[in-house]
PDB file of N, CA and C in Angstrom:
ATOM      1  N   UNK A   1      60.946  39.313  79.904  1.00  0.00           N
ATOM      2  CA  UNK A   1      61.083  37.872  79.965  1.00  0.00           C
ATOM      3  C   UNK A   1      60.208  37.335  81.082  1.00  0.00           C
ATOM      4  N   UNK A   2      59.525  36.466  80.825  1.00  0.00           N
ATOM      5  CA  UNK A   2      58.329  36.206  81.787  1.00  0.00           C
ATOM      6  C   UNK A   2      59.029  34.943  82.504  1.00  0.00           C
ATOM      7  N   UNK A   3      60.091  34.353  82.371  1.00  0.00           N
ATOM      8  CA  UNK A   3      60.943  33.089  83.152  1.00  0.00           C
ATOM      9  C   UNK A   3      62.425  33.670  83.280  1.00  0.00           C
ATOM     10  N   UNK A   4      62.739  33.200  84.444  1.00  0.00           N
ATOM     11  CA  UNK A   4      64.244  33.526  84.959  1.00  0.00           C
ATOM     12  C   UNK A   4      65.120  33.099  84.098  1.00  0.00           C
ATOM     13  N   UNK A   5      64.857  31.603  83.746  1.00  0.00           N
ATOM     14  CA  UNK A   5      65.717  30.715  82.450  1.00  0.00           C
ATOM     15  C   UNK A   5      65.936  31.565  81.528  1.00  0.00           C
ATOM     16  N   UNK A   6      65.488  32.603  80.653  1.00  0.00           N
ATOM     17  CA  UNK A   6      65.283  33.590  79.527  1.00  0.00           C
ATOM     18  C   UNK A   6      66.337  34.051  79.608  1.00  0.00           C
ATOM     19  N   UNK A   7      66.884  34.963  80.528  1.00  0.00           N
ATOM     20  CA  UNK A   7      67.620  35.408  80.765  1.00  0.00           C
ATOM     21  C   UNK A   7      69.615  34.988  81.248  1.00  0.00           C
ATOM     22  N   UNK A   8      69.157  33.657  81.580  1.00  0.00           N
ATOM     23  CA  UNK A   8      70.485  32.670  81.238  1.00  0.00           C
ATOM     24  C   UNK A   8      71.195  32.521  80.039  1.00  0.00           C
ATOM     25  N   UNK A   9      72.414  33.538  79.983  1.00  0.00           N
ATOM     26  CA  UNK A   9      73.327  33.086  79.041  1.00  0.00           C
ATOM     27  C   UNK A   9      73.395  31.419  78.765  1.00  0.00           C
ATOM     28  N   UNK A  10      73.390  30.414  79.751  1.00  0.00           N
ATOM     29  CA  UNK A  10      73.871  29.009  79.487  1.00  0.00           C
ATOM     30  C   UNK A  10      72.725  28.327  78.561  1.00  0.00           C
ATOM     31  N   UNK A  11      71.065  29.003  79.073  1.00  0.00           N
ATOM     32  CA  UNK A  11      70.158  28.812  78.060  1.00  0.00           C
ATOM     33  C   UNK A  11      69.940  29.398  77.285  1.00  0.00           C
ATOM     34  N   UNK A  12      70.433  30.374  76.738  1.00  0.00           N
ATOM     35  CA  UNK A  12      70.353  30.783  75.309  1.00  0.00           C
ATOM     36  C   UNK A  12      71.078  30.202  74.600  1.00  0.00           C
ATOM     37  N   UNK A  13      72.308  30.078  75.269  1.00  0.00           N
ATOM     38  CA  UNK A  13      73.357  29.197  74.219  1.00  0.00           C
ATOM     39  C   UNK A  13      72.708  27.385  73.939  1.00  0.00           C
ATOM     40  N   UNK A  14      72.447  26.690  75.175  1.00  0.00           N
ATOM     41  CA  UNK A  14      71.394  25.717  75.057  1.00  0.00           C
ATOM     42  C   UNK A  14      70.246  25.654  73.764  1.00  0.00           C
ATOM     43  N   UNK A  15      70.391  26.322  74.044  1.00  0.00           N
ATOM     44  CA  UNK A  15      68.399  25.998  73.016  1.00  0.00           C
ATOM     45  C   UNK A  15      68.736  26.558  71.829  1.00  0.00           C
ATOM     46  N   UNK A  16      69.967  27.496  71.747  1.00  0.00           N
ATOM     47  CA  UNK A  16      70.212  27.570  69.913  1.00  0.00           C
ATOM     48  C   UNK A  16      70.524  26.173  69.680  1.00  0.00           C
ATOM     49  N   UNK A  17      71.704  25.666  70.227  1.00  0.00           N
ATOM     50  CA  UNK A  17      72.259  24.921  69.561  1.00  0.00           C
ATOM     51  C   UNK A  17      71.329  23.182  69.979  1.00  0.00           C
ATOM     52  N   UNK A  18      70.358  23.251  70.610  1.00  0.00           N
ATOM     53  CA  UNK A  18      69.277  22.197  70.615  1.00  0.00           C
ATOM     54  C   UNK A  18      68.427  22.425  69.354  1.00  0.00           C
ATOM     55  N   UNK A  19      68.381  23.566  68.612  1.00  0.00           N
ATOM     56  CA  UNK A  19      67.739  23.898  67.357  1.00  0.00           C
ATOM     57  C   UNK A  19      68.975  23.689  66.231  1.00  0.00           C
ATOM     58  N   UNK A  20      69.950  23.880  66.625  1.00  0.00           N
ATOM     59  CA  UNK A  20      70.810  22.809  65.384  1.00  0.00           C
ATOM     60  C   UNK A  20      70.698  21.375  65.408  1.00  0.00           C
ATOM     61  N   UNK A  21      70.882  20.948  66.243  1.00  0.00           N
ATOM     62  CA  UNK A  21      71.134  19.910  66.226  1.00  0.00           C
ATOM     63  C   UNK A  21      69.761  18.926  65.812  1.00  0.00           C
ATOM     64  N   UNK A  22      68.289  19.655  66.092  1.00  0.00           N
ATOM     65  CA  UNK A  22      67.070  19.523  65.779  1.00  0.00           C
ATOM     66  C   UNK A  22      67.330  19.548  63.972  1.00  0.00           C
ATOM     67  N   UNK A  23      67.859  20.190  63.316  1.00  0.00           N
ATOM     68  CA  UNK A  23      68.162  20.853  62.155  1.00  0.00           C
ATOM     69  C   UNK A  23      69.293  19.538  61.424  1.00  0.00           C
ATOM     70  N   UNK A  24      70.403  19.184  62.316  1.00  0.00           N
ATOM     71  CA  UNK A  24      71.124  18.709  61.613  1.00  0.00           C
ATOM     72  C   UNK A  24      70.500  17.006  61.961  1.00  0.00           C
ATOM     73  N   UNK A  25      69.911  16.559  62.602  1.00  0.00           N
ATOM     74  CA  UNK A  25      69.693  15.067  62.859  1.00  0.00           C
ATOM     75  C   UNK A  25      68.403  14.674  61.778  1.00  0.00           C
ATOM     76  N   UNK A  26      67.611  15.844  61.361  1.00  0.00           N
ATOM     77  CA  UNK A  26      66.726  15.781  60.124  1.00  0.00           C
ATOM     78  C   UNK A  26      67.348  15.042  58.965  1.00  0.00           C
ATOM     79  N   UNK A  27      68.665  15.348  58.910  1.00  0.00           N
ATOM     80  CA  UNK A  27      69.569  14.783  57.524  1.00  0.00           C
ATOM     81  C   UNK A  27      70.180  13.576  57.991  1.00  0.00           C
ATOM     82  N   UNK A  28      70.010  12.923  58.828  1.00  0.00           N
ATOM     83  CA  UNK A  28      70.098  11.513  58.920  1.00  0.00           C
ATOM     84  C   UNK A  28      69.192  10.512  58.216  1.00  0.00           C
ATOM     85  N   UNK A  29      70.327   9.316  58.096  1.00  0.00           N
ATOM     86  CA  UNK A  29      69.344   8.573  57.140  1.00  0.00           C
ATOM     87  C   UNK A  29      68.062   8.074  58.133  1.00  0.00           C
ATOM     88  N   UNK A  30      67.229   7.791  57.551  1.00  0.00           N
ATOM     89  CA  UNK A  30      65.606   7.246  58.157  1.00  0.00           C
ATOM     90  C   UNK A  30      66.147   5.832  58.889  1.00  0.00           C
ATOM     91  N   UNK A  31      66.850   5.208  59.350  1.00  0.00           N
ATOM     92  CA  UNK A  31      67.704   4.148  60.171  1.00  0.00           C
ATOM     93  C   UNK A  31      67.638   4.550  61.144  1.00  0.00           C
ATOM     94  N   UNK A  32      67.985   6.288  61.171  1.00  0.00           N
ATOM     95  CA  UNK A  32      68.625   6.567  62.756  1.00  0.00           C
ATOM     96  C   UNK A  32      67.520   6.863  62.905  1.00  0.00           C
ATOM     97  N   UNK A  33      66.059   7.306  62.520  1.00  0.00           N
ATOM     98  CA  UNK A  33      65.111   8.404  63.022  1.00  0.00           C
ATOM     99  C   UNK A  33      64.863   7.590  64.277  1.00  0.00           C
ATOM    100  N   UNK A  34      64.681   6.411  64.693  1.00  0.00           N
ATOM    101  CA  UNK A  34      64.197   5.760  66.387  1.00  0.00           C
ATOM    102  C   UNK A  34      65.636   5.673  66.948  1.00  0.00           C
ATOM    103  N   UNK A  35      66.732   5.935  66.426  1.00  0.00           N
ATOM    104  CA  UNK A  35      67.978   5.720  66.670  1.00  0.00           C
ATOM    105  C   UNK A  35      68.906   6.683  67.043  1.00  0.00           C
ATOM    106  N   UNK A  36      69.817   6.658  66.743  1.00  0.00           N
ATOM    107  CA  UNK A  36      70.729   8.039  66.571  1.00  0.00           C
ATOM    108  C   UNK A  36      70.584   9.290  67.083  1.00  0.00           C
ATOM    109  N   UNK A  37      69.560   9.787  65.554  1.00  0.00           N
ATOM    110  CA  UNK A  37      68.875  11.181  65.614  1.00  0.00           C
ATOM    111  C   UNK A  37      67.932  11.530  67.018  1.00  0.00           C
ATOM    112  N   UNK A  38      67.387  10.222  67.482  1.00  0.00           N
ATOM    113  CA  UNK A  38      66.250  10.323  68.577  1.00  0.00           C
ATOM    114  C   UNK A  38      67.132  10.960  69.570  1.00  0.00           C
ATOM    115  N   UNK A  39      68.205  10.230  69.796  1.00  0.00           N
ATOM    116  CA  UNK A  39      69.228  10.575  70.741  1.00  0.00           C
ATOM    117  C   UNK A  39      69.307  11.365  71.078  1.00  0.00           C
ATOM    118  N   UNK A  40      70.153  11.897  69.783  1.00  0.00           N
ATOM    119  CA  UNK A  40      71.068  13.143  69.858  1.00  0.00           C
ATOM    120  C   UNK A  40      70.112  14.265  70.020  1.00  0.00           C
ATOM    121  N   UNK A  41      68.737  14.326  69.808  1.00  0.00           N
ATOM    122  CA  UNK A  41      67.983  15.592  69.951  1.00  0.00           C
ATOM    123  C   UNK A  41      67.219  14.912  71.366  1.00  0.00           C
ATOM    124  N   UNK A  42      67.468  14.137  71.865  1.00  0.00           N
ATOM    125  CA  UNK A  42      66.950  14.115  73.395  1.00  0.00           C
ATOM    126  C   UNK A  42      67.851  14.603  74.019  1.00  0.00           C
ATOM    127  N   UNK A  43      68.709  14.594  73.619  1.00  0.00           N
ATOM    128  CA  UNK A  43      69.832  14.924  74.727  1.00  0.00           C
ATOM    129  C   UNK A  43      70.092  16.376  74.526  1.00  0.00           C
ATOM    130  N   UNK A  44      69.997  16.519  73.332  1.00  0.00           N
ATOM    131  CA  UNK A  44      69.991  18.047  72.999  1.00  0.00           C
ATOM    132  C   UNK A  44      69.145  19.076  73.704  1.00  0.00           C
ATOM    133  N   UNK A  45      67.867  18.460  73.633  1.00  0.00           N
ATOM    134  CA  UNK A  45      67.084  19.123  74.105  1.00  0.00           C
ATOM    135  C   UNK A  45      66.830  19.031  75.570  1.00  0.00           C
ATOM    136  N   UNK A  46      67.015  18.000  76.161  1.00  0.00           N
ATOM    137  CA  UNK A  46      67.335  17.971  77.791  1.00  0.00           C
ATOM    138  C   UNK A  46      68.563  19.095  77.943  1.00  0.00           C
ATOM    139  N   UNK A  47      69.352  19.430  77.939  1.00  0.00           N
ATOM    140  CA  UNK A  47      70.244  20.282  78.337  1.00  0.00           C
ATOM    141  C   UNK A  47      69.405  21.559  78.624  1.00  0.00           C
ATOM    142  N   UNK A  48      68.332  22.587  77.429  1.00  0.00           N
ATOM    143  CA  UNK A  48      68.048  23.528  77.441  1.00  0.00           C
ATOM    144  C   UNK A  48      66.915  23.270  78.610  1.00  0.00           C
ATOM    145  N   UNK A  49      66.085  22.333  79.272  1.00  0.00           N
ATOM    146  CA  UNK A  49      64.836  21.689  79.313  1.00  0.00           C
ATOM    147  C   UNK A  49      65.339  21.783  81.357  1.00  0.00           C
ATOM    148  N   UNK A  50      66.574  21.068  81.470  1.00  0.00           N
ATOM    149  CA  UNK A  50      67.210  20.933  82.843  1.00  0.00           C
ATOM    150  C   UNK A  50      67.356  22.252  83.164  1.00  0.00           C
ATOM    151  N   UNK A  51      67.972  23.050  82.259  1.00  0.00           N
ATOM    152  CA  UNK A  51      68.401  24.562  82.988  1.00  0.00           C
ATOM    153  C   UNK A  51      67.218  25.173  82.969  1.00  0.00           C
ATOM    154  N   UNK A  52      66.475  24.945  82.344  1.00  0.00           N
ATOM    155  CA  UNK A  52      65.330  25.777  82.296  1.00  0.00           C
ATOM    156  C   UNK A  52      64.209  25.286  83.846  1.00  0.00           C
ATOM    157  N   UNK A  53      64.232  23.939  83.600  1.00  0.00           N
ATOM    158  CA  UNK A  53      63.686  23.423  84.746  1.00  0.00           C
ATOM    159  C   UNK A  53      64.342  23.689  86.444  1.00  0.00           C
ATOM    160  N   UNK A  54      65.639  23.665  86.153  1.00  0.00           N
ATOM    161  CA  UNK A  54      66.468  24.143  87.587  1.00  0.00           C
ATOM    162  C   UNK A  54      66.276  25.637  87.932  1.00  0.00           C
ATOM    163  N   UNK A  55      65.906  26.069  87.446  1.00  0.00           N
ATOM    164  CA  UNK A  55      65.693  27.434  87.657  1.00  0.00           C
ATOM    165  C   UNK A  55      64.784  28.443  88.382  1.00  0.00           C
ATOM    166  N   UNK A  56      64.002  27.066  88.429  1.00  0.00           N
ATOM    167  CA  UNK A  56      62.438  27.727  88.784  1.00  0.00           C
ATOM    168  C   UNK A  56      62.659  28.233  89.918  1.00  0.00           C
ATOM    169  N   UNK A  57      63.617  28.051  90.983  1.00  0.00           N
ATOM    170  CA  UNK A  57      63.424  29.055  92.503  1.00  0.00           C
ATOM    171  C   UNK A  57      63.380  28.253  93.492  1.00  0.00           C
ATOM    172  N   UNK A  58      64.109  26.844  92.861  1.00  0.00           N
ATOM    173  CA  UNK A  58      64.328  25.838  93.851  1.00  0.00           C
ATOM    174  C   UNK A  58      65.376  26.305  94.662  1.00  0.00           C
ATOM    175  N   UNK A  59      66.091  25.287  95.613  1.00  0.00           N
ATOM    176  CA  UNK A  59      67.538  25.891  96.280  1.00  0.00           C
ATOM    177  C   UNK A  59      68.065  25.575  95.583  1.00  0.00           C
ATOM    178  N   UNK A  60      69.782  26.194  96.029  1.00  0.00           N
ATOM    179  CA  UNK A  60      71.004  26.373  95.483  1.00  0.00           C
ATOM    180  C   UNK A  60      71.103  24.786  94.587  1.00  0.00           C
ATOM    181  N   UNK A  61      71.540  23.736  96.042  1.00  0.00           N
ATOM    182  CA  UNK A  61      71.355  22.645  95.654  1.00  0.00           C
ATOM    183  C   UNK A  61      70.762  21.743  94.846  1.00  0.00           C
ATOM    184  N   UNK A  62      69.555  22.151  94.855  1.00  0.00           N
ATOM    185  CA  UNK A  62      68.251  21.821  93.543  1.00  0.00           C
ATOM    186  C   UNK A  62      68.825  22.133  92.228  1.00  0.00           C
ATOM    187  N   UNK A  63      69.253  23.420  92.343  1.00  0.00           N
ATOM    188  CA  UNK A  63      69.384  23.792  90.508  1.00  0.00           C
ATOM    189  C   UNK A  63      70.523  23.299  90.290  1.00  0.00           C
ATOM    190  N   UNK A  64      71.859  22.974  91.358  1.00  0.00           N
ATOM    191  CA  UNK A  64      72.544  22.399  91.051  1.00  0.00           C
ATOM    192  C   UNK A  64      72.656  21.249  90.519  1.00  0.00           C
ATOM    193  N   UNK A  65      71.881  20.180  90.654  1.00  0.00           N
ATOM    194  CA  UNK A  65      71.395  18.707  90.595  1.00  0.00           C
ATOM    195  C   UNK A  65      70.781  18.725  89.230  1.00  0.00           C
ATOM    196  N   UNK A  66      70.269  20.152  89.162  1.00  0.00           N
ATOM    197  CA  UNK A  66      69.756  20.022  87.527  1.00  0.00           C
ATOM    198  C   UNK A  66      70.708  20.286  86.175  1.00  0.00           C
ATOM    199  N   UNK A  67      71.636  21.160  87.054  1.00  0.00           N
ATOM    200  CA  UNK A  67      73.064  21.180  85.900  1.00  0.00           C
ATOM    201  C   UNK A  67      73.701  20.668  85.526  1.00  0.00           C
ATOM    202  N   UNK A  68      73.716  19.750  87.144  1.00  0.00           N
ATOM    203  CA  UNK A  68      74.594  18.261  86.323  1.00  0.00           C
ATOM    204  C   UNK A  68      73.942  17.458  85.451  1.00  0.00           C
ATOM    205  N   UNK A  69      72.944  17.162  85.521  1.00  0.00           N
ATOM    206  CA  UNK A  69      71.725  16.483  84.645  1.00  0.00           C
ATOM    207  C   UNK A  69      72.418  17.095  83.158  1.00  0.00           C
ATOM    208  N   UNK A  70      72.213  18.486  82.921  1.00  0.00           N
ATOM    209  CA  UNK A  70      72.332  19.336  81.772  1.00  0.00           C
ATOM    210  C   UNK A  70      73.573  18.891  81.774  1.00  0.00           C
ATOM    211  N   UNK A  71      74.199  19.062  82.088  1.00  0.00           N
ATOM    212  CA  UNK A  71      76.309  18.430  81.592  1.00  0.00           C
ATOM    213  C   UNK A  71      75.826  17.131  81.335  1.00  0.00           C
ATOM    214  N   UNK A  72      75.470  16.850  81.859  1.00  0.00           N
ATOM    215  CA  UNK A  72      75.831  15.301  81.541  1.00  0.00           C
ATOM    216  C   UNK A  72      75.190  14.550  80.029  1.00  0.00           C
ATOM    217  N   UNK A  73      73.675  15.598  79.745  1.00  0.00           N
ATOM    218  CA  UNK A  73      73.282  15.520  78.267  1.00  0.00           C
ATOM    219  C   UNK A  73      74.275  16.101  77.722  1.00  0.00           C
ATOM    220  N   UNK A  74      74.658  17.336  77.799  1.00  0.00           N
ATOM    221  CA  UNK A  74      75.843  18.285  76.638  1.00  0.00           C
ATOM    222  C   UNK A  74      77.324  17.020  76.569  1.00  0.00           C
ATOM    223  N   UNK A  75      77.277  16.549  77.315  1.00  0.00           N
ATOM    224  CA  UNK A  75      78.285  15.598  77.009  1.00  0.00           C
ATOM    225  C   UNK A  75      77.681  14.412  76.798  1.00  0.00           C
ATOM    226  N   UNK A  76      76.592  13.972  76.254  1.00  0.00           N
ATOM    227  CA  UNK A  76      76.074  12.221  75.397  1.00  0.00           C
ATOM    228  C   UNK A  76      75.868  13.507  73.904  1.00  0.00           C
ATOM    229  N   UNK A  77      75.779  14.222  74.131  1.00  0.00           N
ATOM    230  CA  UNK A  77      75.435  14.879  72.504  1.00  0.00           C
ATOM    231  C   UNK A  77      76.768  15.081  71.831  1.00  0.00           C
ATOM    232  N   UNK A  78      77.700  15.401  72.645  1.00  0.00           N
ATOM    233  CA  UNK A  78      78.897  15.135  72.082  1.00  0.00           C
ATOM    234  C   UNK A  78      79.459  13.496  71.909  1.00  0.00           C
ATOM    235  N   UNK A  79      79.473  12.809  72.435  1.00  0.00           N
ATOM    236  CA  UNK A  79      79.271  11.383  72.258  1.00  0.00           C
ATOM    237  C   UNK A  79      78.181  10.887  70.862  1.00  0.00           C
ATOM    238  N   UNK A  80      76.946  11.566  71.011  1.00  0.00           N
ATOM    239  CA  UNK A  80      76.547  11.323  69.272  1.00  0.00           C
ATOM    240  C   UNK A  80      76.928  11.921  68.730  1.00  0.00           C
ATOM    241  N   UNK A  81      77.659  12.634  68.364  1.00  0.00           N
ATOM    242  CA  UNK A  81      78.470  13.517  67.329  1.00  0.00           C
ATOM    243  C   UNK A  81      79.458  12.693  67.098  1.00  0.00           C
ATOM    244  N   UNK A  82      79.991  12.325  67.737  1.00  0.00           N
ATOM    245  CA  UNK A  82      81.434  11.336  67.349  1.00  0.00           C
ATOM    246  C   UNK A  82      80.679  10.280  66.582  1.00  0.00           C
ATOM    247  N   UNK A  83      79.682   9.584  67.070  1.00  0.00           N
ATOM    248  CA  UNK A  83      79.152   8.534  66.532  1.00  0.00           C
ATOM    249  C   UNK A  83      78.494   8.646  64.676  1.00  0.00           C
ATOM    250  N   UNK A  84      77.924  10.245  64.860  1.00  0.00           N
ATOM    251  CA  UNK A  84      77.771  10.784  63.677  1.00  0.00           C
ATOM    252  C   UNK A  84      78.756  11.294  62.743  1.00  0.00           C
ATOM    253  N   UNK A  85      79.984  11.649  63.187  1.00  0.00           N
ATOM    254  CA  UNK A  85      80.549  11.451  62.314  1.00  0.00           C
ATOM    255  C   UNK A  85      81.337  10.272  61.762  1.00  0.00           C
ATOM    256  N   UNK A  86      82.012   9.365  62.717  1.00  0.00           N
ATOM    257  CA  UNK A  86      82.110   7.970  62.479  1.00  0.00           C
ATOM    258  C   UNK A  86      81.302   7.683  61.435  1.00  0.00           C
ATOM    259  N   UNK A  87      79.992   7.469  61.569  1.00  0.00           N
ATOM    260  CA  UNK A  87      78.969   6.598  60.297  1.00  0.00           C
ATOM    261  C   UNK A  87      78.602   7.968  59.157  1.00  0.00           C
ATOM    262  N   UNK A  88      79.457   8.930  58.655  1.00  0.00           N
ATOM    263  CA  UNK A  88      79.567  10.028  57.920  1.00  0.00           C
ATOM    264  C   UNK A  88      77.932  10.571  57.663  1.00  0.00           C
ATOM    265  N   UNK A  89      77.637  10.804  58.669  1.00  0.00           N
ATOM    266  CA  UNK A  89      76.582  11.510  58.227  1.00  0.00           C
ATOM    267  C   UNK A  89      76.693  12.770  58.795  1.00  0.00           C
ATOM    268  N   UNK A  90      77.553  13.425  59.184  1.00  0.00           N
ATOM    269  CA  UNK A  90      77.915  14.989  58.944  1.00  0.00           C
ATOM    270  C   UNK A  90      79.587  14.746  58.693  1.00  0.00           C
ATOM    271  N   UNK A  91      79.805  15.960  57.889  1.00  0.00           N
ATOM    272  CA  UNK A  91      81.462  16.090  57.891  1.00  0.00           C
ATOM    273  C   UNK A  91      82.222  16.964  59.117  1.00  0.00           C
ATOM    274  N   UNK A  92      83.674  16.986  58.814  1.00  0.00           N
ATOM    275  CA  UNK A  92      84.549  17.078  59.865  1.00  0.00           C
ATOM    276  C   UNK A  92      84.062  18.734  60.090  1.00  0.00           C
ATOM    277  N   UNK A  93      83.720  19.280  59.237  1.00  0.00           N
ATOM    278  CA  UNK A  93      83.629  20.733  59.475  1.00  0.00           C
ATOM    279  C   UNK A  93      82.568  21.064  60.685  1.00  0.00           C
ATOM    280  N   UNK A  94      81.336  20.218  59.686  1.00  0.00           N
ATOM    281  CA  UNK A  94      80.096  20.020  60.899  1.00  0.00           C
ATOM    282  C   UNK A  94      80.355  19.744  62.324  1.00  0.00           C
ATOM    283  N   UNK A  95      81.133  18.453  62.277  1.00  0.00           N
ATOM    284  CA  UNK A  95      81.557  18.044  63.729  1.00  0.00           C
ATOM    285  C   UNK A  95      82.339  18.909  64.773  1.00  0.00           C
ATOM    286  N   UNK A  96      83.289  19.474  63.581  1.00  0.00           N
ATOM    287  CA  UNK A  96      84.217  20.176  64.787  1.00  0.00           C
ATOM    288  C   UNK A  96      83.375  21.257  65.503  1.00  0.00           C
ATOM    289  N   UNK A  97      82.382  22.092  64.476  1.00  0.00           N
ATOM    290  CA  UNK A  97      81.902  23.358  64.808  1.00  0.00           C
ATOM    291  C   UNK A  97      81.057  23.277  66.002  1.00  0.00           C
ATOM    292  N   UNK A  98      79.671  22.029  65.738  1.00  0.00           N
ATOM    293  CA  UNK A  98      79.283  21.872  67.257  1.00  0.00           C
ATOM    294  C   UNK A  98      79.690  20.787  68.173  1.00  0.00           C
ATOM    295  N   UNK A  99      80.484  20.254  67.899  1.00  0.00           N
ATOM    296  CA  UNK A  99      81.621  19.535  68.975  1.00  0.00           C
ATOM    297  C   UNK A  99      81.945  20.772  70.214  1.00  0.00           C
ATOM    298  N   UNK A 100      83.001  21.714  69.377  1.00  0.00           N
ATOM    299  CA  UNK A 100      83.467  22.730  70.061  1.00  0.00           C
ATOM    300  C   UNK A 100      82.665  23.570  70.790  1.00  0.00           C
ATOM    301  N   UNK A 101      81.513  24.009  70.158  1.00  0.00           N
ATOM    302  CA  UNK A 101      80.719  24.675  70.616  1.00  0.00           C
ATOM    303  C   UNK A 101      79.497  23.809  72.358  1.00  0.00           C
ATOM    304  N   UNK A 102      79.737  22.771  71.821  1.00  0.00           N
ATOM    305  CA  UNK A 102      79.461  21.594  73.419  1.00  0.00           C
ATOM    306  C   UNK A 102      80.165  21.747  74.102  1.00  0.00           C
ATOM    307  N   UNK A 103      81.516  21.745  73.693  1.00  0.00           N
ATOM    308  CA  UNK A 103      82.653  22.183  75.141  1.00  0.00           C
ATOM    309  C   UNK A 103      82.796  23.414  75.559  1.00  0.00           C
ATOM    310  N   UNK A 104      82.219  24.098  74.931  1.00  0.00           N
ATOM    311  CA  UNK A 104      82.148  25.622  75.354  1.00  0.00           C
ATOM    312  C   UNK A 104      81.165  25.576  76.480  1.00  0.00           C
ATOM    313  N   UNK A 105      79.983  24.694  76.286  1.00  0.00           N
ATOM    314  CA  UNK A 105      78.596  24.959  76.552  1.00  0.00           C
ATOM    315  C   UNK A 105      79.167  23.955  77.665  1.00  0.00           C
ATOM    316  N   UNK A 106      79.809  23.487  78.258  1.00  0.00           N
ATOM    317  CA  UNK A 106      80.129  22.038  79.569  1.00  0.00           C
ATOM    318  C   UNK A 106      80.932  22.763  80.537  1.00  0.00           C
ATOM    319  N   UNK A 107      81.848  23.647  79.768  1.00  0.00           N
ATOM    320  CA  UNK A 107      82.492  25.133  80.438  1.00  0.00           C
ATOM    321  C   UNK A 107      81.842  25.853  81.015  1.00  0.00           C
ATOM    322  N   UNK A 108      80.549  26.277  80.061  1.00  0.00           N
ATOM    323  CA  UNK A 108      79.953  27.398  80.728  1.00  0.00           C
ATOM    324  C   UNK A 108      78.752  26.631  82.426  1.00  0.00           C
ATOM    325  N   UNK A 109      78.959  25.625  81.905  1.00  0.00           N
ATOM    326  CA  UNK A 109      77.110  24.959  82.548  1.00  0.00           C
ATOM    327  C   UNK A 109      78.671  24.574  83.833  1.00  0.00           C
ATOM    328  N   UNK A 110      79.525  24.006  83.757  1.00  0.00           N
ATOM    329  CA  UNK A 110      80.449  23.861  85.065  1.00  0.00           C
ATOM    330  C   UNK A 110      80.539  25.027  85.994  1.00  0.00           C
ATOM    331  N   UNK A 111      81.012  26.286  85.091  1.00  0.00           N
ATOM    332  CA  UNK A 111      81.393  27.415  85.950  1.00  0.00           C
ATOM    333  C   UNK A 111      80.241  27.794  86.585  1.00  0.00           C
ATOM    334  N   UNK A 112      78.830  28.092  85.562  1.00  0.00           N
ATOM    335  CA  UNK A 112      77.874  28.635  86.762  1.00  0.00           C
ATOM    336  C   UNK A 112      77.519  27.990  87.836  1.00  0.00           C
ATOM    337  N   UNK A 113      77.592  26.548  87.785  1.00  0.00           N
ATOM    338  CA  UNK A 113      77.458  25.741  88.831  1.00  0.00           C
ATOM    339  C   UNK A 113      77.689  25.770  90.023  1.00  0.00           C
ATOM    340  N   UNK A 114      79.586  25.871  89.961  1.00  0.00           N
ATOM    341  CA  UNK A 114      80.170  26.112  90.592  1.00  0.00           C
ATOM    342  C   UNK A 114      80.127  26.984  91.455  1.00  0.00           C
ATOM    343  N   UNK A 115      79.389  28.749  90.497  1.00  0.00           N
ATOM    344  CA  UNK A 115      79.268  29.987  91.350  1.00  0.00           C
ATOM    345  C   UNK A 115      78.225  29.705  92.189  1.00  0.00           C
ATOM    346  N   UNK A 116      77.510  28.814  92.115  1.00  0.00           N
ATOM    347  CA  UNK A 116      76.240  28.463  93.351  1.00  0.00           C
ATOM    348  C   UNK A 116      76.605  28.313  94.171  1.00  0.00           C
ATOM    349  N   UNK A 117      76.519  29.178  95.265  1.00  0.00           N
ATOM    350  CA  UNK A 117      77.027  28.593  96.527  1.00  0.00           C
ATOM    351  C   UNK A 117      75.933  28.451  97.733  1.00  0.00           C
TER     352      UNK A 117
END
């Protein structure tokens, strides 16, 4: 692995599910494409983008500042998810699966945080 980020469980889990969500905002209607979808895959993709960026070998503090950044997208992507399913453009199955899987990922991006000392 030629970057430290590579090797982060919190970014692997990041950047799969920034490639779903890349995957599932495609099937939005053409309304949301400057809208919605823009969103939800900015934010998506900031999460994997912050950890990856905090990583570089700044201080403790530094990468910390970048995690919160990353929580704080993993939680507006869950916020468009609600919004997406509200206006049914994914179903409850869809929602719950990466809903849940965001709170996993706000869990994980808290605790390592935390272990920064």
């Amino acid at each position: 692995m030629a970057f430290r980020f590579e090797g982060l469980t919190i970014w692997q889990k990041a950047f799969k599910l920034c490639n779903e969500i890349d995957l599932l905002a495609q099937s939005f209607p053409k309304r949301e494409l400057f809208s919605l979808a823009s969103q939800v895959k900015r934010a998506a993709d900031s999460v994997a983008l912050n950890i990856a960026e905090g990583s570089t070998g700044q201080t403790k503090p530094e990468f910390k500042r970048f995690l919160n950044i990353a929580l704080r997208s993993a939680v507006e992507v869950g916020a468009c998810l609600m919004a997406a399913k509200e206006r049914k453009y994914l179903n409850e199955n869809q929602f719950r699966v990466l809903y849940d899987e965001y709170e996993i990922l706000c869990k994980m991006i808290t605790k390592f945080r935390d272990s920064l000392s």
